[in-house]
Protein backbone atom coordinates (compact mmCIF):
# COMPACT_ATOMS: atom_id res chain seq x y z
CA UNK A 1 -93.84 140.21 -13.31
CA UNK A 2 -93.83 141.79 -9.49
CA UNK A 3 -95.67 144.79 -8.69
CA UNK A 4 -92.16 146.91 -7.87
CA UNK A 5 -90.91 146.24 -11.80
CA UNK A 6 -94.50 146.93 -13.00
CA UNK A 7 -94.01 150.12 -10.94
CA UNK A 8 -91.17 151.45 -12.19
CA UNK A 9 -91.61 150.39 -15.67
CA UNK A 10 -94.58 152.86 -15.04
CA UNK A 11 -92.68 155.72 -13.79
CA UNK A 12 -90.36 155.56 -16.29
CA UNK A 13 -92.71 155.42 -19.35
CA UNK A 14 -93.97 158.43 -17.46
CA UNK A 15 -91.29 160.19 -17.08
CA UNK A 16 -89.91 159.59 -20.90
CA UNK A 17 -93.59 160.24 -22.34
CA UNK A 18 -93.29 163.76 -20.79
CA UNK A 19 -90.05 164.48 -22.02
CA UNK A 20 -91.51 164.32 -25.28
CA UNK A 21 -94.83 166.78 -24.41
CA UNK A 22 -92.44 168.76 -21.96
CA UNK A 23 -89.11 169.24 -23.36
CA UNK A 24 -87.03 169.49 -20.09
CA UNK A 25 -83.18 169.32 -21.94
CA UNK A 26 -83.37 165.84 -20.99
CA UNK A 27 -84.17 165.85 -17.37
CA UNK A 28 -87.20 163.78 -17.32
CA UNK A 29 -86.01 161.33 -19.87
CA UNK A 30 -83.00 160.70 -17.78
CA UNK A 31 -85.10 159.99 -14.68
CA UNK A 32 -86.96 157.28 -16.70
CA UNK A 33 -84.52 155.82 -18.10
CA UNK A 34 -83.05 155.68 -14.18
CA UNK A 35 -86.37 154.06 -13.67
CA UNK A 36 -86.23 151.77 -16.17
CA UNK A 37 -82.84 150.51 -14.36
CA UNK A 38 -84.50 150.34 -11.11
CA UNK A 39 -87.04 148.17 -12.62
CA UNK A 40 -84.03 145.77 -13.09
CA UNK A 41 -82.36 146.13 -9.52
CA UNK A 42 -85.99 145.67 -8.46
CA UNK A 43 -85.66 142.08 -9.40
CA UNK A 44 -82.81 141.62 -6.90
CA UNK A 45 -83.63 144.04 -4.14
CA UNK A 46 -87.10 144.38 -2.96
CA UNK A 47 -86.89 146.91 -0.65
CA UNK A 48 -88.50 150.52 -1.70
CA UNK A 49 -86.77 152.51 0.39
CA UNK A 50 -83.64 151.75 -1.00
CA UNK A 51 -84.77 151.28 -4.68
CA UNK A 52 -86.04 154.73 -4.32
CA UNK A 53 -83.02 156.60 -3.52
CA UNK A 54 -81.30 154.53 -5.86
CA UNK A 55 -83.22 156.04 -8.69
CA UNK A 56 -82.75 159.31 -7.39
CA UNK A 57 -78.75 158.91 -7.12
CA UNK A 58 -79.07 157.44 -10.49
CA UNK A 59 -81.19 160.43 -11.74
CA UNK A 60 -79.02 162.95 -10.87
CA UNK A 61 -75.75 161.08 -11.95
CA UNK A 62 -77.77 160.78 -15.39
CA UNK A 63 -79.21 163.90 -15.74
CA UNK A 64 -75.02 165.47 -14.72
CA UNK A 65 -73.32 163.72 -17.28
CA UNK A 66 -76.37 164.66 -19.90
CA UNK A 67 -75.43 168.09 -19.42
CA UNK A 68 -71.93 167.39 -19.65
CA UNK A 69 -71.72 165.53 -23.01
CA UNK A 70 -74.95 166.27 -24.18
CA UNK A 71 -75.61 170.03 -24.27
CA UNK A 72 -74.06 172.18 -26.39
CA UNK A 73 -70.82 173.97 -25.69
CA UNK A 74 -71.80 177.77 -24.51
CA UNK A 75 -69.28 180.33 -25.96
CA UNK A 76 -68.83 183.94 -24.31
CA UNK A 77 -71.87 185.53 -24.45
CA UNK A 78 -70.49 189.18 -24.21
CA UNK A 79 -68.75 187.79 -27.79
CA UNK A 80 -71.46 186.17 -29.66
CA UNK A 81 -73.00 188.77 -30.85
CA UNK A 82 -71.63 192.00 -31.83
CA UNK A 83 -67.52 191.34 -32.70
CA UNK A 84 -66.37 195.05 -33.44
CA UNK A 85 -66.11 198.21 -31.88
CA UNK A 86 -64.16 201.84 -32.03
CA UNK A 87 -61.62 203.02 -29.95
CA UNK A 88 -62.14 206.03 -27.67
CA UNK A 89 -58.29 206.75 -26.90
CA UNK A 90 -55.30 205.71 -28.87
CA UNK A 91 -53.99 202.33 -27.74
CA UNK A 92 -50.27 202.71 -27.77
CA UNK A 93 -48.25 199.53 -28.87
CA UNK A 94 -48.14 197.43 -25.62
CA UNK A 95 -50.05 200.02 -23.96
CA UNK A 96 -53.52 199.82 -22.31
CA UNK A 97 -56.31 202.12 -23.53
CA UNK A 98 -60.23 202.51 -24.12
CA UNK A 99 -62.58 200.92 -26.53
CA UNK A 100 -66.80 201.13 -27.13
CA UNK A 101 -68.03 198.11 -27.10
CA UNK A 102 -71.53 197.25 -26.82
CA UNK A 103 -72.82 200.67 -25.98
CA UNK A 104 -69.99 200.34 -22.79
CA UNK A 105 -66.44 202.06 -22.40
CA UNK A 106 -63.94 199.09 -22.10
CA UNK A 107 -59.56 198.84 -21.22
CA UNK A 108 -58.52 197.34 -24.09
CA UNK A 109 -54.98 196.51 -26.05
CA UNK A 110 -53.85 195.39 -29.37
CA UNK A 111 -53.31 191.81 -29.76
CA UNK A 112 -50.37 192.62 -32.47
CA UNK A 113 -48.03 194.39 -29.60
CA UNK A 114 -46.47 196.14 -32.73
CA UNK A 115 -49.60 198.35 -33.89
CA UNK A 116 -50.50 202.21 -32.55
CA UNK A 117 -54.19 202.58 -32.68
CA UNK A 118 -55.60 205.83 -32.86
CA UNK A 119 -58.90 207.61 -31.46
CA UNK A 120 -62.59 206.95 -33.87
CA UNK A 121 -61.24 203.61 -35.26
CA UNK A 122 -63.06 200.91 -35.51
CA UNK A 123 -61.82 197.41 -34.36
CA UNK A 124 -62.67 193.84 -34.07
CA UNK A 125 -62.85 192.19 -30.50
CA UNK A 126 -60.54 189.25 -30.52
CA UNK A 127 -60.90 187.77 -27.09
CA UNK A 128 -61.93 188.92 -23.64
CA UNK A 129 -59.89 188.62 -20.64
CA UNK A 130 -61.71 189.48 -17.69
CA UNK A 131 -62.39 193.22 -18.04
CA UNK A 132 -60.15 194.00 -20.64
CA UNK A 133 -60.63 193.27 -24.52
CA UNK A 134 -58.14 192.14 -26.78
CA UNK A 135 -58.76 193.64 -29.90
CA UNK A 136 -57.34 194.42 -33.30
CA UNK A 137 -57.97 197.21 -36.37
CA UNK A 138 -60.22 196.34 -38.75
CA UNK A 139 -58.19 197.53 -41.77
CA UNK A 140 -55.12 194.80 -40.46
């Protein structure tokens, strides 16, 4: 075995071996197993200067598409915790009004277009669009 594939056999075993004392969301494991691929190409190309931005365009392509099917999917985080909230005007059907939601005055309507809400009632947050909350009563 050449000294270049010992090498980056090396790094990589490095690089995975801290993933597991230094969780990193997958960052360093990608870059070894990037390393462990330029270990391969090593075989064929001997030059380092090339191998060595090869591993780093592999690295990042690895580490962007981890992210993309391997984290988990993020949700609003104005919505995740808290889903309810009182009104502070009446919301007339169709019409815009005012909501407390998180300790914050928000614009607000009903998601049922057909429903009056009145002042002091409390309400569940349905979605969030922008700056305004969709919301609906919690007796509905």
């Amino acid at each position: 075995m050449s000294s270049p594939v010992l090498l980056w056999l090396i790094i990589g075993s490095i690089f995975c071996l801290m993933e597991l004392i230094f969780p990193t969301a997958f960052v360093e494991f990608m870059m070894g197993l990037s390393a462990f691929m330029v270990a391969g190409i090593s075989l064929i190309l001997p030059y380092n200067n090339v191998l060595i931005v090869i591993w780093m365009v592999l690295s990042i392509t690895l580490i962007l598409l981890a992210k993309k099917y391997l984290a988990p999917k993020r949700k609003d985080p104005l919505l995740l915790e808290e889903d309810e909230g009182v009104t502070i005007t009446a919301i007339a059907p169709g019409k815009m009004g005012r909501v407390m939601y998180e300790g914050s005055s928000w614009q607000a309507v009903c998601a049922d277009e057909t429903i009056e809400l009145s002042p002091d009632e409390k309400v569940y947050i349905v979605s969030r669009h922008g700056n305004t909350l969709s919301v609906l009563p919690r007796k509905f």
